[in-house]
PDB file of N, CA and C in Angstrom:
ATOM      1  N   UNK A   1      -8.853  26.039 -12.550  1.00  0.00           N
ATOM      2  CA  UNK A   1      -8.723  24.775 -11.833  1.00  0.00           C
ATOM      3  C   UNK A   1     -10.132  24.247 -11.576  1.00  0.00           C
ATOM      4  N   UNK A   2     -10.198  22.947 -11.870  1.00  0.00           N
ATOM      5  CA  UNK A   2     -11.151  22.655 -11.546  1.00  0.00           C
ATOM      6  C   UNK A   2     -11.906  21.561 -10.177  1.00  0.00           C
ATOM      7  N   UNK A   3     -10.542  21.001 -10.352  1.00  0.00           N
ATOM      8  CA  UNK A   3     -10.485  19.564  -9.250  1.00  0.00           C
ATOM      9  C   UNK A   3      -9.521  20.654  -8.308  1.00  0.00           C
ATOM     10  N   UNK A   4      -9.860  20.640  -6.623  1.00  0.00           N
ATOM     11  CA  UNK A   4      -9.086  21.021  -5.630  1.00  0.00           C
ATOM     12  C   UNK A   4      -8.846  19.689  -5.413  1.00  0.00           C
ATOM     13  N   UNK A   5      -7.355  19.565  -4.703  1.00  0.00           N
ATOM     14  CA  UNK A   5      -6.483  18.543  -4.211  1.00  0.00           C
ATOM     15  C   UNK A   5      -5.465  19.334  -3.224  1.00  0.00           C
ATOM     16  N   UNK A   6      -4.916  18.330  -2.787  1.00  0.00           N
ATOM     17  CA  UNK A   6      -3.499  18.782  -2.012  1.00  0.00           C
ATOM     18  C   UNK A   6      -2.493  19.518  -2.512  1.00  0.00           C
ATOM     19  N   UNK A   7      -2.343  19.133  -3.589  1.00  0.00           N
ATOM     20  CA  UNK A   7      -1.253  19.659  -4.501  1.00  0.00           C
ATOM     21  C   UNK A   7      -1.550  20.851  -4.656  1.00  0.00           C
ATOM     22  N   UNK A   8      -2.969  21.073  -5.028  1.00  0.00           N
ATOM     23  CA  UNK A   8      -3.538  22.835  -5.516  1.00  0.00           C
ATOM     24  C   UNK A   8      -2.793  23.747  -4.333  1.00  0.00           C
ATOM     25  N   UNK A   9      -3.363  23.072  -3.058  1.00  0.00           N
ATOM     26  CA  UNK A   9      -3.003  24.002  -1.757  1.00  0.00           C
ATOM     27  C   UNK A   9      -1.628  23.936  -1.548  1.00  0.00           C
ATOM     28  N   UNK A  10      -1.135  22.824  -1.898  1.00  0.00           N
ATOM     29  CA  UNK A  10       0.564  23.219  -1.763  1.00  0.00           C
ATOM     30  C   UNK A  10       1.311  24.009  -2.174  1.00  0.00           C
ATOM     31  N   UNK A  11       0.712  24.173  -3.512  1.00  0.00           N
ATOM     32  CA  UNK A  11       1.549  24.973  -4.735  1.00  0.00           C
ATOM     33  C   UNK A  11       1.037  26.157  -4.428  1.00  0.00           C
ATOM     34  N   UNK A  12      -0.312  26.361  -3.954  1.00  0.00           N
ATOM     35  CA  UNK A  12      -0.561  27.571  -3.295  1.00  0.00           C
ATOM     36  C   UNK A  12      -0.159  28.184  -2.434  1.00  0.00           C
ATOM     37  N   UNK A  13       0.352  27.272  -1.077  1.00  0.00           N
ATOM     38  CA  UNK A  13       1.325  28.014  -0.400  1.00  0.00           C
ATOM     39  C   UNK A  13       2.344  28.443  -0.673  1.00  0.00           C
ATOM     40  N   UNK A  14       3.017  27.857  -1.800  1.00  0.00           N
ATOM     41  CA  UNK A  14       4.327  27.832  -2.271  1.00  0.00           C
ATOM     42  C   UNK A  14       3.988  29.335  -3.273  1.00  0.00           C
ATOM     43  N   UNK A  15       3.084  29.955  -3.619  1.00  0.00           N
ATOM     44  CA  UNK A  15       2.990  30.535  -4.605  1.00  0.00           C
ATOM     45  C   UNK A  15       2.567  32.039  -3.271  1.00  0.00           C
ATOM     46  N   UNK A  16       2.455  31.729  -2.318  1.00  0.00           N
ATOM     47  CA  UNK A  16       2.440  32.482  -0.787  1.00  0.00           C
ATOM     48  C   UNK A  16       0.782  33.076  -1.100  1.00  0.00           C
ATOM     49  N   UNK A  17       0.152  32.473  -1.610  1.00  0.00           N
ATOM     50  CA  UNK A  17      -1.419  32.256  -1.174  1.00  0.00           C
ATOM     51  C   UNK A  17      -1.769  32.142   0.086  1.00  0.00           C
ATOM     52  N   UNK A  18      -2.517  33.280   0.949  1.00  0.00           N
ATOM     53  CA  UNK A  18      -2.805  33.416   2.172  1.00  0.00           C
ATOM     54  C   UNK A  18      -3.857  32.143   2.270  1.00  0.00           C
ATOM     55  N   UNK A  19      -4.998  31.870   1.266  1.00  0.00           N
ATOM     56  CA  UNK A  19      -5.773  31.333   2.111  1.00  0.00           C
ATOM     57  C   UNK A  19      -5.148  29.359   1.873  1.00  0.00           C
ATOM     58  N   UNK A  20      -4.635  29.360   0.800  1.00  0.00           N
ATOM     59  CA  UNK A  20      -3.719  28.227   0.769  1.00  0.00           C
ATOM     60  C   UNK A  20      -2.755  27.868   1.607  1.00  0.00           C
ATOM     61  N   UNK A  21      -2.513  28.367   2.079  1.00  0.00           N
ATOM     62  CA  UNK A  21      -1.274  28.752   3.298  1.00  0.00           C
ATOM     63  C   UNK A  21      -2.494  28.389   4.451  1.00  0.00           C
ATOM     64  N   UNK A  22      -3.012  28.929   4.978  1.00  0.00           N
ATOM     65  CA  UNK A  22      -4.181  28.656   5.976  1.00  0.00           C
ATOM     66  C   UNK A  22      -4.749  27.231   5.868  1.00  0.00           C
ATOM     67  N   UNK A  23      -5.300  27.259   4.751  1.00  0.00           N
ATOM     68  CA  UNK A  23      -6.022  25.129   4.543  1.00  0.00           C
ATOM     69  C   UNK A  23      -4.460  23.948   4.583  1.00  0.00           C
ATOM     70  N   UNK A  24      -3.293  24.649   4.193  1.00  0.00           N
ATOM     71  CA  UNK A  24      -1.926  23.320   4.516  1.00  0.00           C
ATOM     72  C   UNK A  24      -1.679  23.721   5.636  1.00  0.00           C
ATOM     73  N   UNK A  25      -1.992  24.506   6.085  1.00  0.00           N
ATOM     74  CA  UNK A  25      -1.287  24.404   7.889  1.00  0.00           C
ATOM     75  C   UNK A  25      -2.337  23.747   9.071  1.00  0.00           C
ATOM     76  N   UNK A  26      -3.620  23.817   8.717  1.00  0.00           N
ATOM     77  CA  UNK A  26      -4.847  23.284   9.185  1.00  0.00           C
ATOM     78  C   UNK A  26      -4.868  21.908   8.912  1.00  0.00           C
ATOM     79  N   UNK A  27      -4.592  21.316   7.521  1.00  0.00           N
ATOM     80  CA  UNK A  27      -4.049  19.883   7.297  1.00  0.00           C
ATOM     81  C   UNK A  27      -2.719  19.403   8.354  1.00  0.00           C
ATOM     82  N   UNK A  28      -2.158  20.225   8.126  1.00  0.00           N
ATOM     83  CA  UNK A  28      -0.887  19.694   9.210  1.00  0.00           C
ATOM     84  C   UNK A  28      -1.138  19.623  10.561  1.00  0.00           C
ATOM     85  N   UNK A  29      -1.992  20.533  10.970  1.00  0.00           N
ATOM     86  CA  UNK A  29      -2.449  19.979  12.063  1.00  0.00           C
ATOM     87  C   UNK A  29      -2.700  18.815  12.280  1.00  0.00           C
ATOM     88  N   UNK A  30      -3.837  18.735  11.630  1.00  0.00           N
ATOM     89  CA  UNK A  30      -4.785  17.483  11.588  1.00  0.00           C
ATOM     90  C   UNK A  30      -3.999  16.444  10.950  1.00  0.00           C
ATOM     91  N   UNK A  31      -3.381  16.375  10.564  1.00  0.00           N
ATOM     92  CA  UNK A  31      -2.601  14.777  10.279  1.00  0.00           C
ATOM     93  C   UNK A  31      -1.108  14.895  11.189  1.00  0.00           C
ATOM     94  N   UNK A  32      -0.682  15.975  12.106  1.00  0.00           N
ATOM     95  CA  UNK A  32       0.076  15.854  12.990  1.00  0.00           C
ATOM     96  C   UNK A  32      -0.339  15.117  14.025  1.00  0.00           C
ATOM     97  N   UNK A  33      -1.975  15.368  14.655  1.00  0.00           N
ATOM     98  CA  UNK A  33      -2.289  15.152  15.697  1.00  0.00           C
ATOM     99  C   UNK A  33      -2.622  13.233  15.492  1.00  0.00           C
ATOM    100  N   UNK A  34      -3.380  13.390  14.013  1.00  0.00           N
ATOM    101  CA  UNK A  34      -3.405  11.702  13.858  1.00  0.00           C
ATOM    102  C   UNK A  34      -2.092  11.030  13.959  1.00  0.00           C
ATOM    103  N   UNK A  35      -1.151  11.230  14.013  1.00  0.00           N
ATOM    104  CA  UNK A  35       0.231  10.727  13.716  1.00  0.00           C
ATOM    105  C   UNK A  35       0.513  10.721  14.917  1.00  0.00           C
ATOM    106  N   UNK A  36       0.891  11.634  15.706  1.00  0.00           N
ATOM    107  CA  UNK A  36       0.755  12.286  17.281  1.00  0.00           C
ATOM    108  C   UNK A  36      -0.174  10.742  17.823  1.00  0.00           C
ATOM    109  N   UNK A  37      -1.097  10.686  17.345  1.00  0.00           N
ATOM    110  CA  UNK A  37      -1.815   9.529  18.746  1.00  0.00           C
ATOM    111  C   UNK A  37      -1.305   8.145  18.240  1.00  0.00           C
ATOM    112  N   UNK A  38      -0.924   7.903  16.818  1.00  0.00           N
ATOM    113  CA  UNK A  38      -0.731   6.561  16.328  1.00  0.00           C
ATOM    114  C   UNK A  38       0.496   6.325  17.143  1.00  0.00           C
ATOM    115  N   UNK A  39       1.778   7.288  17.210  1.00  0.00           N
ATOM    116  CA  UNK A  39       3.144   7.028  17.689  1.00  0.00           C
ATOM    117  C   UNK A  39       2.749   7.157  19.388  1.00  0.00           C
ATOM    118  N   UNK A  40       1.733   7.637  20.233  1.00  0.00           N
ATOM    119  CA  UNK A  40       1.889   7.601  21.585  1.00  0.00           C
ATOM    120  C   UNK A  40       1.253   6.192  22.165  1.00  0.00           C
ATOM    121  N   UNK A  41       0.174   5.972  20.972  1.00  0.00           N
ATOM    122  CA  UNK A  41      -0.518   4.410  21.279  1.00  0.00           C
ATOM    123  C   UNK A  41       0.036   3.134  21.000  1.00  0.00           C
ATOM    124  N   UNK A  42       0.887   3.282  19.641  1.00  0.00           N
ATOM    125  CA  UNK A  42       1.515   2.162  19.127  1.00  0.00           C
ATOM    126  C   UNK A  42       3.702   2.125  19.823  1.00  0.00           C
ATOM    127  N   UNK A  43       3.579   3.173  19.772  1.00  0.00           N
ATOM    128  CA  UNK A  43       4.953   4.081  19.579  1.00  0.00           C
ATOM    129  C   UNK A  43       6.021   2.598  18.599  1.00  0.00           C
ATOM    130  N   UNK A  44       5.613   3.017  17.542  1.00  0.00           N
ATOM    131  CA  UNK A  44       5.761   2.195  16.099  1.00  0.00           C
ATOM    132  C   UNK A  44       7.943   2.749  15.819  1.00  0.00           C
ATOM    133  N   UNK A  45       8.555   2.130  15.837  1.00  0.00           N
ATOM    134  CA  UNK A  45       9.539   2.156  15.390  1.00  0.00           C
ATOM    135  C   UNK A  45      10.378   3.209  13.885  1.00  0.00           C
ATOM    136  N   UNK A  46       9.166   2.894  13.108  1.00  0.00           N
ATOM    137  CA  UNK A  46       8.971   3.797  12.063  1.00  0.00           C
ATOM    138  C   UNK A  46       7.541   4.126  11.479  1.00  0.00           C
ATOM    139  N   UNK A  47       7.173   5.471  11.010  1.00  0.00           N
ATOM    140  CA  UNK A  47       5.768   5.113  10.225  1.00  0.00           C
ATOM    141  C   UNK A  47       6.125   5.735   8.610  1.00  0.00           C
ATOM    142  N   UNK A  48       5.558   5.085   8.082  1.00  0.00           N
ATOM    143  CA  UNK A  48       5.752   5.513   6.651  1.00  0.00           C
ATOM    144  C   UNK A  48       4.111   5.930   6.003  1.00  0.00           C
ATOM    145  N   UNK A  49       4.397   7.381   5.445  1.00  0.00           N
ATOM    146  CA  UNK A  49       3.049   8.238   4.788  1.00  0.00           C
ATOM    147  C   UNK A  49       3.235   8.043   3.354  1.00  0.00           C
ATOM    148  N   UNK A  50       1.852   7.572   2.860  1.00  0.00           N
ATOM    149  CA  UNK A  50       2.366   7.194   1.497  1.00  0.00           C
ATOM    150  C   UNK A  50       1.041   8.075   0.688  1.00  0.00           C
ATOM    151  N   UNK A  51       0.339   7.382  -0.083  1.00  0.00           N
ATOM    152  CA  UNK A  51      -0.367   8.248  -1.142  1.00  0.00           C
ATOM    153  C   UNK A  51      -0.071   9.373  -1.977  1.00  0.00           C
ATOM    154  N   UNK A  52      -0.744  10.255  -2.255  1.00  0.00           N
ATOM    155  CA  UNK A  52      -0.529  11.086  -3.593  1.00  0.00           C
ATOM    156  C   UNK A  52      -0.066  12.526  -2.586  1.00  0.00           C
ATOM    157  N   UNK A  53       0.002  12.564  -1.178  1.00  0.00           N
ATOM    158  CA  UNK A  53       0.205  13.583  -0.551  1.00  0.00           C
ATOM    159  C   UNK A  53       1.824  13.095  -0.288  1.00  0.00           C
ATOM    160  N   UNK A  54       2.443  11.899   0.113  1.00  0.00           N
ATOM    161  CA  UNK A  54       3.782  11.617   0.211  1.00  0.00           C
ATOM    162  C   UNK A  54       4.436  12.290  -1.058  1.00  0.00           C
ATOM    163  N   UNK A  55       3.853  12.981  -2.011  1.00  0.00           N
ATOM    164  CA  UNK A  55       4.885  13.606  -3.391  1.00  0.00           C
ATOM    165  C   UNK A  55       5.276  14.722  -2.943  1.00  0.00           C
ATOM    166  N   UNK A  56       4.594  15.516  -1.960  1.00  0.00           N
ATOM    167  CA  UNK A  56       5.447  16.987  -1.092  1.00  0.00           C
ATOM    168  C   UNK A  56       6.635  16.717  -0.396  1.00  0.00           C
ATOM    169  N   UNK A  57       6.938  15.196   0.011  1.00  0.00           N
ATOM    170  CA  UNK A  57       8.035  14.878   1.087  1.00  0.00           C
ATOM    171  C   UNK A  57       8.657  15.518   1.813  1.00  0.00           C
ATOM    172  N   UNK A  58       9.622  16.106   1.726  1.00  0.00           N
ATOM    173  CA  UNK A  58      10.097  17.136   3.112  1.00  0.00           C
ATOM    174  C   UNK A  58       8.918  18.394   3.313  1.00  0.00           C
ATOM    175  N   UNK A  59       8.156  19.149   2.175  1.00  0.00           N
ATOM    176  CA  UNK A  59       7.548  19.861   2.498  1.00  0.00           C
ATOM    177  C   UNK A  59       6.157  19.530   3.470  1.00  0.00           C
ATOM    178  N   UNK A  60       6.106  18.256   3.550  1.00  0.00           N
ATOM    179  CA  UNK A  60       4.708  17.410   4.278  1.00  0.00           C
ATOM    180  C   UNK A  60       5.863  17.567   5.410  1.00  0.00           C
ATOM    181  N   UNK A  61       6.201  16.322   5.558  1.00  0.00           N
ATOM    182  CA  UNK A  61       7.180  15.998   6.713  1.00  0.00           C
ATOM    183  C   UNK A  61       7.589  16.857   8.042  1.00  0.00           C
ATOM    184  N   UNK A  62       8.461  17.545   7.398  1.00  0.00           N
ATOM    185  CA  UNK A  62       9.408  18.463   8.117  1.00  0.00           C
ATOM    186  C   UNK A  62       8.427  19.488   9.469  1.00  0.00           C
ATOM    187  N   UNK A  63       7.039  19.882   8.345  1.00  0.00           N
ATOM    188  CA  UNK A  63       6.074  20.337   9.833  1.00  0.00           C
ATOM    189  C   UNK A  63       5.450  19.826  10.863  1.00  0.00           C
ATOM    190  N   UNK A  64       5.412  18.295  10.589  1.00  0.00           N
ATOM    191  CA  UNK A  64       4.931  17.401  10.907  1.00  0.00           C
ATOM    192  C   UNK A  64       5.579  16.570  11.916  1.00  0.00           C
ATOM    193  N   UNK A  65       6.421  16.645  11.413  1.00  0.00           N
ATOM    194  CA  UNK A  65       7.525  16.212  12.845  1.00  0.00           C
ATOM    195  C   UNK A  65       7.830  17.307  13.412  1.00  0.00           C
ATOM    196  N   UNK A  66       7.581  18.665  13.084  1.00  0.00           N
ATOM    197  CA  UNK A  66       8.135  19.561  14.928  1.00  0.00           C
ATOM    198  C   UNK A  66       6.636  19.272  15.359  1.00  0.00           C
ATOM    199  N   UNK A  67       5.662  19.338  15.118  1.00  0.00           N
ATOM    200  CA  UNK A  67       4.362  19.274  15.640  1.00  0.00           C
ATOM    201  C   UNK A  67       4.517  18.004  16.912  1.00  0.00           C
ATOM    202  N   UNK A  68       4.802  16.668  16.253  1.00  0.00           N
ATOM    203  CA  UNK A  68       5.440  15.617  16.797  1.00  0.00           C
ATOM    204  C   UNK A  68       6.282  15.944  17.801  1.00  0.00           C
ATOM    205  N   UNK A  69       6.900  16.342  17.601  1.00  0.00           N
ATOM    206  CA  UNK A  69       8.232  16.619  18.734  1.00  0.00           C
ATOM    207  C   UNK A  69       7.656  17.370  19.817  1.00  0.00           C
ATOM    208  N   UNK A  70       6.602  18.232  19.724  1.00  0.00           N
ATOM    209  CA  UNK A  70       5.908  18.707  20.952  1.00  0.00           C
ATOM    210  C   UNK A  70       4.900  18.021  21.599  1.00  0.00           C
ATOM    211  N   UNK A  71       4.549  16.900  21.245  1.00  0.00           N
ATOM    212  CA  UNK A  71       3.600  16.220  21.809  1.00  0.00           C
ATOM    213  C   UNK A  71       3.777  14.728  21.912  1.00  0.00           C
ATOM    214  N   UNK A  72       4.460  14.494  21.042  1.00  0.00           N
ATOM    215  CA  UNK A  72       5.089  12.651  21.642  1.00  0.00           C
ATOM    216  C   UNK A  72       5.477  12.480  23.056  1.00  0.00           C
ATOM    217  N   UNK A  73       5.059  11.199  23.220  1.00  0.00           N
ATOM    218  CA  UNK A  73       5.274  11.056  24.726  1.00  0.00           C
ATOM    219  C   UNK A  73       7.283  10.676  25.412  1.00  0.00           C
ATOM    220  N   UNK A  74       7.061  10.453  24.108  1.00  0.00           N
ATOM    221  CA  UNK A  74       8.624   9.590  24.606  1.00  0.00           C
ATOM    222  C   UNK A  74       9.407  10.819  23.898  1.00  0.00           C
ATOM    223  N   UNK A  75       9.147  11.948  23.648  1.00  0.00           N
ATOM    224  CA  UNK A  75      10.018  12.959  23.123  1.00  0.00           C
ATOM    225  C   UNK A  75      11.483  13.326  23.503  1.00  0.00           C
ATOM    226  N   UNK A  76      11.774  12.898  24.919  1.00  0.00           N
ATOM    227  CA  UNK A  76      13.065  12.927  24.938  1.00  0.00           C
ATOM    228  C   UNK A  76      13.668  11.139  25.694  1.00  0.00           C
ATOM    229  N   UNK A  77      12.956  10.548  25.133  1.00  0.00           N
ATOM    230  CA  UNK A  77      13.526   9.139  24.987  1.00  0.00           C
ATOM    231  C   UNK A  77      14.990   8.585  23.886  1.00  0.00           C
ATOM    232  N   UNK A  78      15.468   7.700  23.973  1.00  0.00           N
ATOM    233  CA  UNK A  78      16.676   7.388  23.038  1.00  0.00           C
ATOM    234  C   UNK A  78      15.646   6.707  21.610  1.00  0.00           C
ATOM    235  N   UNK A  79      14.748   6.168  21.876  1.00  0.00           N
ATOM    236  CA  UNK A  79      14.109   5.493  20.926  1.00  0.00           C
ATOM    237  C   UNK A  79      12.860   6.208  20.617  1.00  0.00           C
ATOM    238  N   UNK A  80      13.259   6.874  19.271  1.00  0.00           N
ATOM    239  CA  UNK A  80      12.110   7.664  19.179  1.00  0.00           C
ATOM    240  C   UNK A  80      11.726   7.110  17.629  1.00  0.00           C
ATOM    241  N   UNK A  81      10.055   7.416  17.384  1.00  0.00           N
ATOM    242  CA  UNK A  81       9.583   7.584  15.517  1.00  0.00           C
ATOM    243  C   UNK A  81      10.198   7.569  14.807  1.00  0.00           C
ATOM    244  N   UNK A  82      10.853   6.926  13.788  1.00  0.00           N
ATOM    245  CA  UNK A  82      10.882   7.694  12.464  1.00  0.00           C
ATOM    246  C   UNK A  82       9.714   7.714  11.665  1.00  0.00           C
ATOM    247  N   UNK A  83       9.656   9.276  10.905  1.00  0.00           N
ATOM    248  CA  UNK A  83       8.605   9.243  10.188  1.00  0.00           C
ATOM    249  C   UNK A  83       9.064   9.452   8.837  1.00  0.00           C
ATOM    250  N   UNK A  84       8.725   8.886   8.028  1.00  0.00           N
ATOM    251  CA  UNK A  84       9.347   8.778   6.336  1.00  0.00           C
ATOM    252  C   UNK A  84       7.975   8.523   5.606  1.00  0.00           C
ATOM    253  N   UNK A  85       8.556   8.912   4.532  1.00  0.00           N
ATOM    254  CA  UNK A  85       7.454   8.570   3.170  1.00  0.00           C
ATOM    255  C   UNK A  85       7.684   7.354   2.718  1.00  0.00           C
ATOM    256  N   UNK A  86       6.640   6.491   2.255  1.00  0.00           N
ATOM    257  CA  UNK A  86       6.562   4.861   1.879  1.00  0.00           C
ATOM    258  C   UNK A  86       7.574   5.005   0.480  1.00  0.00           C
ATOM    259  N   UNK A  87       7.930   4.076   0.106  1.00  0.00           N
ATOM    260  CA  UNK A  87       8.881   3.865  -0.793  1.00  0.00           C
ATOM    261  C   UNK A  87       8.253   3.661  -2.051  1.00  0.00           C
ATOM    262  N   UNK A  88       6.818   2.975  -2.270  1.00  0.00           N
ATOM    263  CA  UNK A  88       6.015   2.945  -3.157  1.00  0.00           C
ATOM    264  C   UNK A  88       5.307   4.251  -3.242  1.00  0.00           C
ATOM    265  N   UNK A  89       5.287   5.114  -2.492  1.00  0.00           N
ATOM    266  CA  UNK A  89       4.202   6.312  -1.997  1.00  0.00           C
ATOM    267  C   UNK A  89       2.995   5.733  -3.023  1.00  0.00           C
ATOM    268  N   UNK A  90       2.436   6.377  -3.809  1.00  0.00           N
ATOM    269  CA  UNK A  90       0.909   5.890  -3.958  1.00  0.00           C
ATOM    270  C   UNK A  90       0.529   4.971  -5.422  1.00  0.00           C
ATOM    271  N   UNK A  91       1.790   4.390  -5.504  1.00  0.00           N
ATOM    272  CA  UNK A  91       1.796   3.370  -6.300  1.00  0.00           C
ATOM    273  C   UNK A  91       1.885   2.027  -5.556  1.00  0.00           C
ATOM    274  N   UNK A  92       1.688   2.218  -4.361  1.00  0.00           N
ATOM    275  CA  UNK A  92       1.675   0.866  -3.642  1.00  0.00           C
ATOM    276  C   UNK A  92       0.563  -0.351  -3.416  1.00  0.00           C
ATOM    277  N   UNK A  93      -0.645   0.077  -3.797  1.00  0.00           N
ATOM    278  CA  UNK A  93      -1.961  -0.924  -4.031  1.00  0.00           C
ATOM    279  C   UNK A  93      -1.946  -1.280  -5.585  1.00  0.00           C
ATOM    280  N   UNK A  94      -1.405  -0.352  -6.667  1.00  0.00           N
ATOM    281  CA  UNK A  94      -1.419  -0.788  -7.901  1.00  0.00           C
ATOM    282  C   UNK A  94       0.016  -2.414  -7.887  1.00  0.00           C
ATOM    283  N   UNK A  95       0.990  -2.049  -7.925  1.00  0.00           N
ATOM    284  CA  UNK A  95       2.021  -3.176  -7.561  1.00  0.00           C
ATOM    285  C   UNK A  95       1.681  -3.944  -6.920  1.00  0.00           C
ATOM    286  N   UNK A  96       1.174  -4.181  -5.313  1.00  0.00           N
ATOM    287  CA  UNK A  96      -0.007  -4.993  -4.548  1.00  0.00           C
ATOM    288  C   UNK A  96      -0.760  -5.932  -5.093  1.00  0.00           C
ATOM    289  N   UNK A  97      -1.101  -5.331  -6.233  1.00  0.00           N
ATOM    290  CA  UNK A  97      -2.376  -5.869  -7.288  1.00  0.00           C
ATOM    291  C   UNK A  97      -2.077  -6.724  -8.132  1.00  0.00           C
ATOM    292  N   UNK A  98      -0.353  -6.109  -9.320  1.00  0.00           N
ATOM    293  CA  UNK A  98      -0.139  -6.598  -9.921  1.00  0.00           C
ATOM    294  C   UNK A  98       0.554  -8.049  -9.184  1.00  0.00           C
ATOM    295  N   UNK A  99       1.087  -7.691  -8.337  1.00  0.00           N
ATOM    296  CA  UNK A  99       2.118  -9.066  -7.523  1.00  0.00           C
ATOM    297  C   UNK A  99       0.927  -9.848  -7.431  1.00  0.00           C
ATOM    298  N   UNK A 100      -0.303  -9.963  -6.858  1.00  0.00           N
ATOM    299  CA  UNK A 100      -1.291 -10.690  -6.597  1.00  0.00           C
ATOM    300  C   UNK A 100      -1.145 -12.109  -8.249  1.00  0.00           C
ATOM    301  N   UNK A 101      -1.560 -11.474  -9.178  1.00  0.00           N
ATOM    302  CA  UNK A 101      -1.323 -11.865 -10.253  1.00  0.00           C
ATOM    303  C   UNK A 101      -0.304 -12.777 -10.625  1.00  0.00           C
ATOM    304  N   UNK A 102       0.452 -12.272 -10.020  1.00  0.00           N
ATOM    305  CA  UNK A 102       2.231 -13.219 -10.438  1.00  0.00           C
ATOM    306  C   UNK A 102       2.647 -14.608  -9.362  1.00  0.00           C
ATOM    307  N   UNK A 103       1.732 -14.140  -8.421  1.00  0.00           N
ATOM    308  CA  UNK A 103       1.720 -15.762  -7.648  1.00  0.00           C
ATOM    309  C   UNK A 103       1.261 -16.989  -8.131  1.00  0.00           C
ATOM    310  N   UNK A 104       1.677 -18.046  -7.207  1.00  0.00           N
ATOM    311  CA  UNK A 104       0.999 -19.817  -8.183  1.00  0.00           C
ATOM    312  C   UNK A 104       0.241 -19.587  -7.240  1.00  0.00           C
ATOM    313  N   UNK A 105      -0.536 -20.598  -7.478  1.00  0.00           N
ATOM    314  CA  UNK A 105      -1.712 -21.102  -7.627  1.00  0.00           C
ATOM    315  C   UNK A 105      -1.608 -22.595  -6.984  1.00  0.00           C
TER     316      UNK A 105
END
């Protein structure tokens, strides 16, 4: 391998790589806690995670929201986050781009 990415460490955990396993749970932190302050500051209706890391989907997700669930403010509110993967996930600035194009003028 030559390029490390997300994917490397995913498949590494998945392949039960200790120290791969260690760098995706340290990521999950760290993009729990960013997520964690966006939903206590904004408390956004839904947020959607997109890029080339939204291709793990439930395997991103699923840790990510119990992390969430212990630290949201409104955690036992009726109106809570949803957190989902973007529908474009990281084809969404290329389409962006092309639509730009297809407008008048």
């Amino acid at each position: 391998i030559t390029k490390v990415n997300a994917k490397v460490s995913f498949d590494g955990m998945r392949a039960k790589d200790a120290l791969a396993t260690q760098v995706v749970n340290n990521f999950l932190d760290y993009v729990a806690c960013g997520i964690t302050n966006i939903v206590n500051t904004f408390q956004p209706e839904i947020l959607c995670v997109g890029g080339g890391i939204s291709k793990e989907g439930e395997t991103l997700l699923q840790p990510v929201r119990e992390r969430l669930d212990k630290e949201e403010y409104n955690r036992t509110g009726t109106r809570r986050t949803k957190l989902v993967t973007a529908l474009l996930r990281n084809d969404a600035g290329i389409i962006g781009a092309a639509l730009l194009g297809t407008q008048k003028r």
